[in-house]
Protein backbone atom coordinates (compact mmCIF):
# COMPACT_ATOMS: atom_id res chain seq x y z
CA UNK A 1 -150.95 201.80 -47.14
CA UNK A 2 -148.71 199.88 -49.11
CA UNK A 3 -146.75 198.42 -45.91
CA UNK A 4 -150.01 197.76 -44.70
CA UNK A 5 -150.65 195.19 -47.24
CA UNK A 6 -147.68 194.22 -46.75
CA UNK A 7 -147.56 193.00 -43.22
CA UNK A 8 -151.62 191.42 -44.06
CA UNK A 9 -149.88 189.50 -46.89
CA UNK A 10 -146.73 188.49 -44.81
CA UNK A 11 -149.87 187.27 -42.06
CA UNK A 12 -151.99 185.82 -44.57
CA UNK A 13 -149.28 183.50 -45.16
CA UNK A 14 -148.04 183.23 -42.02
CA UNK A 15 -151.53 182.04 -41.19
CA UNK A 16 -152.36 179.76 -44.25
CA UNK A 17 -148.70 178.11 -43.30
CA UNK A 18 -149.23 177.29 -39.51
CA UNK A 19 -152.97 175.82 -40.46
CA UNK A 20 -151.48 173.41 -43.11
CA UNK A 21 -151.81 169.97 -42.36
CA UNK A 22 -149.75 167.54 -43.66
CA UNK A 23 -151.09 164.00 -43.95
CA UNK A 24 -148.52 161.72 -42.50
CA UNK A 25 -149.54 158.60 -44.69
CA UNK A 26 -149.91 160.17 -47.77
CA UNK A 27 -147.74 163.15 -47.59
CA UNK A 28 -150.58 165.90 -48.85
CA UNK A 29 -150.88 169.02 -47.13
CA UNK A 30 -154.25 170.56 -46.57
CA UNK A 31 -155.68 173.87 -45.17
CA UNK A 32 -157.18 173.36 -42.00
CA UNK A 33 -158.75 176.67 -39.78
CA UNK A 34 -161.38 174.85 -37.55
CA UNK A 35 -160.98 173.76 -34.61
CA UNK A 36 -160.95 169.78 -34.70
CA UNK A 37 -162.25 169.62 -31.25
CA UNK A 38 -165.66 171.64 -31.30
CA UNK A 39 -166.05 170.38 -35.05
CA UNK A 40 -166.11 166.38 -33.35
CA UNK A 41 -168.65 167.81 -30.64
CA UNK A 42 -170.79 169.38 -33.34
CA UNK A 43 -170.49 166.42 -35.27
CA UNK A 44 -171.44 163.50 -32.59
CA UNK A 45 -174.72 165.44 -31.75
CA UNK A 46 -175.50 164.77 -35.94
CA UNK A 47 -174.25 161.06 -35.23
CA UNK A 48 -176.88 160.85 -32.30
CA UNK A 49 -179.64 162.18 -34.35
CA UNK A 50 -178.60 159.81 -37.49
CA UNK A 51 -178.52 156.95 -35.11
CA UNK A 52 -181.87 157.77 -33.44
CA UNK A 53 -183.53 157.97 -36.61
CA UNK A 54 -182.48 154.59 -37.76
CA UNK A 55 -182.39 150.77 -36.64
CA UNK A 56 -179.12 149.84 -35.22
CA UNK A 57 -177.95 146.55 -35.44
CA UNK A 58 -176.50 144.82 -32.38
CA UNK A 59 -175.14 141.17 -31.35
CA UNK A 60 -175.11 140.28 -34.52
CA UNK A 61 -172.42 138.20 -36.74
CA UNK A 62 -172.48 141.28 -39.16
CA UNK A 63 -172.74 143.63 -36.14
CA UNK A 64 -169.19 142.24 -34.98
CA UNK A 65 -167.77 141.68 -38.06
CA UNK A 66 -168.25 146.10 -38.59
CA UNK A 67 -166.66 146.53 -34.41
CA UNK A 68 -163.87 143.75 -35.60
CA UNK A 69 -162.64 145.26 -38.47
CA UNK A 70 -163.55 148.63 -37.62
CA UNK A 71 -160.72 148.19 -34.58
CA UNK A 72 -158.26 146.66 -36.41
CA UNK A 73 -158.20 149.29 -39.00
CA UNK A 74 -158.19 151.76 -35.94
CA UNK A 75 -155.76 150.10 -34.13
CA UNK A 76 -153.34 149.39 -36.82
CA UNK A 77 -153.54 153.72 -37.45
CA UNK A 78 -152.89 154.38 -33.84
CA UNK A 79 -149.91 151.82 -34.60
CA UNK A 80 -148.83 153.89 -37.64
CA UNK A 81 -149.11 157.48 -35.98
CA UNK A 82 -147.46 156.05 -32.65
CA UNK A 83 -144.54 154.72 -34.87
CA UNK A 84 -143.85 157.94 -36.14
CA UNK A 85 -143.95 160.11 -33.48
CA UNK A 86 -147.74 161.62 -33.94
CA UNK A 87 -149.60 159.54 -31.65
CA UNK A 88 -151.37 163.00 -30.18
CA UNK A 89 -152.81 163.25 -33.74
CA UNK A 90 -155.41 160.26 -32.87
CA UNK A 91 -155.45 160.97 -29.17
CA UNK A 92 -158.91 162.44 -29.36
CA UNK A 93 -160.63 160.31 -31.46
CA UNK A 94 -163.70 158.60 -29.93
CA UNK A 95 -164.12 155.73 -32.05
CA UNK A 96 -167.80 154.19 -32.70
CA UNK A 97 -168.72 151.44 -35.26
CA UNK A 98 -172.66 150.96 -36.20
CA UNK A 99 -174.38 148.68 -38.11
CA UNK A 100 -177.62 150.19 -39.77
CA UNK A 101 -180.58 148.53 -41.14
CA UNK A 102 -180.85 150.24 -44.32
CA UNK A 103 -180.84 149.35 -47.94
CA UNK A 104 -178.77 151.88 -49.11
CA UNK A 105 -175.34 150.87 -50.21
CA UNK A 106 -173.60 153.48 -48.13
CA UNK A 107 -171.12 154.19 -45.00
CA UNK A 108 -169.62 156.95 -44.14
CA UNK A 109 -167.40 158.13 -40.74
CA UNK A 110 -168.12 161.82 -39.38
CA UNK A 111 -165.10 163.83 -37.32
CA UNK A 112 -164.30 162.56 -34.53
CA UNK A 113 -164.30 158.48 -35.69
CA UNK A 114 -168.44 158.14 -35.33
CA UNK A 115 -168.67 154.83 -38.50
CA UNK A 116 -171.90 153.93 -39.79
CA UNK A 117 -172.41 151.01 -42.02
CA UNK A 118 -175.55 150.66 -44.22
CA UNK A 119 -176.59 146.47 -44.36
CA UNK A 120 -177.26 147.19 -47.98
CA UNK A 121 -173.62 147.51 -48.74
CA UNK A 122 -172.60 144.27 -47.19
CA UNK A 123 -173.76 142.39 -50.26
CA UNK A 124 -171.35 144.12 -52.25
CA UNK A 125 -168.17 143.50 -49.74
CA UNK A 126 -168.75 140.26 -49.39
CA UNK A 127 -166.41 139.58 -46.03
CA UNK A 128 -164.63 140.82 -43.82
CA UNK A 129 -161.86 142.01 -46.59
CA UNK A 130 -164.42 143.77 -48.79
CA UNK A 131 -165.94 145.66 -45.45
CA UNK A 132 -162.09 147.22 -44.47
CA UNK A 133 -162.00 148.51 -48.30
CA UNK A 134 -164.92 150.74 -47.61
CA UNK A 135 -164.28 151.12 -43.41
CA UNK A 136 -160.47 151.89 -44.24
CA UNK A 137 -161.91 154.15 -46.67
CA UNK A 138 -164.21 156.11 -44.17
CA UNK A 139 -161.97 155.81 -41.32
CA UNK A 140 -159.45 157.93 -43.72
CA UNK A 141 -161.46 160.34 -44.14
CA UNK A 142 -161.86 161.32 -40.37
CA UNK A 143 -158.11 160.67 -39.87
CA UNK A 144 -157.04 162.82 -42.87
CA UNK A 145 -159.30 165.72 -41.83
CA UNK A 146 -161.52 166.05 -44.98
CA UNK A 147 -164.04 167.12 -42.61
CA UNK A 148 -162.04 170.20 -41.40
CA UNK A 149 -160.57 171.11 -44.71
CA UNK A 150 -164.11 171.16 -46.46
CA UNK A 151 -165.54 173.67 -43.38
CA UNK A 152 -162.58 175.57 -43.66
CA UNK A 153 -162.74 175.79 -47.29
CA UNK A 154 -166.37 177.24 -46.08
CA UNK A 155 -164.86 179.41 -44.08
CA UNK A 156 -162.62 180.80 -46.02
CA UNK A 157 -165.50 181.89 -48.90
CA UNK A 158 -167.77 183.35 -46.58
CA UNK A 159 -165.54 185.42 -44.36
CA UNK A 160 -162.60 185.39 -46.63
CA UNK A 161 -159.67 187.83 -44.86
CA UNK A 162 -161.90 188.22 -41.70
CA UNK A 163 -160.15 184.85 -40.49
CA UNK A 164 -157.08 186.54 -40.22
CA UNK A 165 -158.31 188.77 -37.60
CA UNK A 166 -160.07 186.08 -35.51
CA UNK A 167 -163.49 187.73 -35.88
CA UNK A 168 -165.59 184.74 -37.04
CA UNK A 169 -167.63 183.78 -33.94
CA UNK A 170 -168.48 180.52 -32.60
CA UNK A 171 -172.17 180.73 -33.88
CA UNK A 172 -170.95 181.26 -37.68
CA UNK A 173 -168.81 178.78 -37.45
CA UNK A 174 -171.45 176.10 -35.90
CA UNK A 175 -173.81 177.56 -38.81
CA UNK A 176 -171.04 176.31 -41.11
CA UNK A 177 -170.76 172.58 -40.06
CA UNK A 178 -174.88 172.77 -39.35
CA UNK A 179 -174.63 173.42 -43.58
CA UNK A 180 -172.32 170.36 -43.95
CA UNK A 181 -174.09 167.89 -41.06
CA UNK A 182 -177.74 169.13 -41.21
CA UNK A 183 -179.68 168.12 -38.75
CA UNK A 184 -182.23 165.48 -39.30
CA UNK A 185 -180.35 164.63 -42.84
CA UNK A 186 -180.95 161.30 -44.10
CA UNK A 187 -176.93 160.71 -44.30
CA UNK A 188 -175.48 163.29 -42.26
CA UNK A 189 -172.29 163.83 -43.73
CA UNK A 190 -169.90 166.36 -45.74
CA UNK A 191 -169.76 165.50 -49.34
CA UNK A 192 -165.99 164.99 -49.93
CA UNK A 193 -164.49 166.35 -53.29
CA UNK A 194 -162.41 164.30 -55.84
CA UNK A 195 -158.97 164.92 -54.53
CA UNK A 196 -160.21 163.88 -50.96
CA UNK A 197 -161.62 160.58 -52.39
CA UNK A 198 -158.48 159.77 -53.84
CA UNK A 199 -156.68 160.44 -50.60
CA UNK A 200 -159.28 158.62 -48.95
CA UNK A 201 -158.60 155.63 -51.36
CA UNK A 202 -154.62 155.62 -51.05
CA UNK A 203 -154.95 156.16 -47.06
CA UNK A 204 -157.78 153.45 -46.69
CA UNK A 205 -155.74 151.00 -48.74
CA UNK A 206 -152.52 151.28 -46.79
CA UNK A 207 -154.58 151.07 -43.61
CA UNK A 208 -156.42 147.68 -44.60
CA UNK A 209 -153.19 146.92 -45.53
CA UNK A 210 -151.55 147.28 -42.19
CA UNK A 211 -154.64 145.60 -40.18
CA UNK A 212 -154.07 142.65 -42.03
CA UNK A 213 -156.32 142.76 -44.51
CA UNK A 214 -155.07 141.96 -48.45
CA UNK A 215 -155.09 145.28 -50.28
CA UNK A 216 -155.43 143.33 -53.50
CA UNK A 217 -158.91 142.97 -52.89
CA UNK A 218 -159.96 146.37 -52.96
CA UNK A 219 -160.27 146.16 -56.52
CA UNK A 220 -162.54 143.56 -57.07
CA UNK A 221 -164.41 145.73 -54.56
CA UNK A 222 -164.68 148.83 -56.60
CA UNK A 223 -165.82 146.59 -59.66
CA UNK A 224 -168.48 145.54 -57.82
CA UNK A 225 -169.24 149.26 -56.65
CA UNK A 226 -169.45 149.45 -60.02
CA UNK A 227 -171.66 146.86 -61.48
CA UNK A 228 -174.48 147.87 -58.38
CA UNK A 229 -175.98 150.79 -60.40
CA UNK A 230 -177.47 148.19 -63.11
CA UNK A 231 -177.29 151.26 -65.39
CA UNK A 232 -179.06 152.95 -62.84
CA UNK A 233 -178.14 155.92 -60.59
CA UNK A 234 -174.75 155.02 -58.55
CA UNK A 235 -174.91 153.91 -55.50
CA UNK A 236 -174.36 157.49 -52.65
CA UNK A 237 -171.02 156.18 -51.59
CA UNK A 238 -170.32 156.52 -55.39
CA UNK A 239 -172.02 159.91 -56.07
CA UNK A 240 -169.32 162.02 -55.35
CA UNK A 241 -165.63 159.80 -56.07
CA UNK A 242 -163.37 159.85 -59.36
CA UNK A 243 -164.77 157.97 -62.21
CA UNK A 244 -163.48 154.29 -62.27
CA UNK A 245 -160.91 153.93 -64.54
CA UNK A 246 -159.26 156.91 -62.58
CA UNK A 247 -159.65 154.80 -59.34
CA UNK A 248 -158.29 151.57 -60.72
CA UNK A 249 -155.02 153.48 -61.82
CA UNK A 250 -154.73 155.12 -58.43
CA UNK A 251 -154.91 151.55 -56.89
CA UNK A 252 -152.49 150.07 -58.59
CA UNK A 253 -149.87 152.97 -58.68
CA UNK A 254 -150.08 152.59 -54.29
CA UNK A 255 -150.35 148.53 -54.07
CA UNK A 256 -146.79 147.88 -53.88
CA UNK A 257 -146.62 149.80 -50.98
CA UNK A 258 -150.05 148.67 -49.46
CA UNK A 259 -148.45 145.54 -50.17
CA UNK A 260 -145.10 146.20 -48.27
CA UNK A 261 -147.45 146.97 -44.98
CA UNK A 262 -149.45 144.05 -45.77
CA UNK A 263 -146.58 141.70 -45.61
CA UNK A 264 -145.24 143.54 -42.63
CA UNK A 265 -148.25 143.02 -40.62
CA UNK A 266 -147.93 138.65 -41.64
CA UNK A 267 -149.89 138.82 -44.40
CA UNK A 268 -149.57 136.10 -47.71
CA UNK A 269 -147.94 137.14 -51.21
């Protein structure tokens, strides 16, 4: 028996070391079992049913503004991860940027690169530079695989050492991201813990950074963010991130490097 636990611990960590993930712009690793391919199919059906449920806005000049920056901040990753030798990382992605007619200050970005941008938020950014704060930020999250790590973090509770063996079926797995996208949800989306905000933060404000875009103004963003609630409940793209004075010190511990990409890509001290 006891060489029998043995060889499951030496393949628990075998296993737990070949589905670690590390992030190439931010240099954290992360646990990642699912399969990123059947999670992005599961998770553009949610995408078409959030879409069909709202009022899409198309043609115009805050319509284009979401596609413009949307593709430079997806362009300028595919850049990055072509750079360094990981352009298959992005290969799959099927990009989509939507504008939504809703008041709601919100956006979020599902697996797979499916963006959705609430009108109500576009107050708060202001331009073009305010909307890559919060599209960087979204876009981050698909790239960095928050999505995958939060099923498999899922996973991993409910069926524990059964991974190890293979056993979990397709069906519990779909039952898993059905939990985190739920069909018919208002804002189909995972809700991303603390540490993934953060990454999503340092990631989204290199990425601005390196579509052009001055990272410097991603705090007056967050204030902003900030001053919306009026006292009042935050606004959902606020519900679940670190409080503000953690974000502000996050910020300016990465914007001498933001700023390094910034000025690589032509932009202004």
């Amino acid at each position: 028996m006891k060489k029998v636990n043995k060889y499951l611990t030496i393949g628990a960590i075998s296993a737990i070391m070949v589905a670690c993930t590390t992030n190439p712009i931010t240099g954290r690793s992360s646990l990642q079992l699912a399969n990123n391919q059947e999670i992005a199919t599961m998770a553009l059906q949610q995408y078409r049913e959030a879409l069909s449920q709202a009022k899409v806005v198309k043609g115009t000049t805050q319509a284009k503004s979401v596609q413009n920056v949307g593709l430079r901040i997806k362009n300028a990753a595919n850049n990055y991860y072509k750079s360094i030798g990981r352009e298959a990382d992005v290969a799959n992605y099927q990009w989509e940027f939507n504008l939504l007619d809703d008041k709601q200050i919100n956006a979020w970005c599902m697996p797979g690169g499916k963006v959705a941008v609430y009108s109500g938020i576009l107050p708060i950014t202001k331009n073009d530079t305010g909307l890559a704060v919060v599209m960087g930020h979204e876009i981050s999250h698909a790239l960095a695989g928050h999505g995958n790590e939060r099923i498999s973090q899922a996973m991993a509770a409910q069926y524990g050492g059964a991974l190890l063996g293979s056993t979990i079926s397709n069906g519990q797995i779909a039952a898993i991201v059905q939990q985190a996208y739920p069909i018919g949800a208002q804002v189909a989306l995972l809700k991303y813990g603390r540490t993934q905000e953060l990454e999503a933060d340092e990631m989204g404000l290199y990425l601005m950074a390196m579509a052009g875009y001055d990272p410097r103004e991603a705090q007056p963003f967050w204030q902003r963010m900030e001053g919306a609630s009026n006292g009042n409940r935050p606004p959902e793209f606020l519900s679940t991130h670190p409080n503000p004075d953690t974000r502000r010190a996050d910020l300016e511990k990465h914007m001498p490097k933001a700023l390094e990409y910034y000025r690589a890509a032509g932009g202004k001290n």
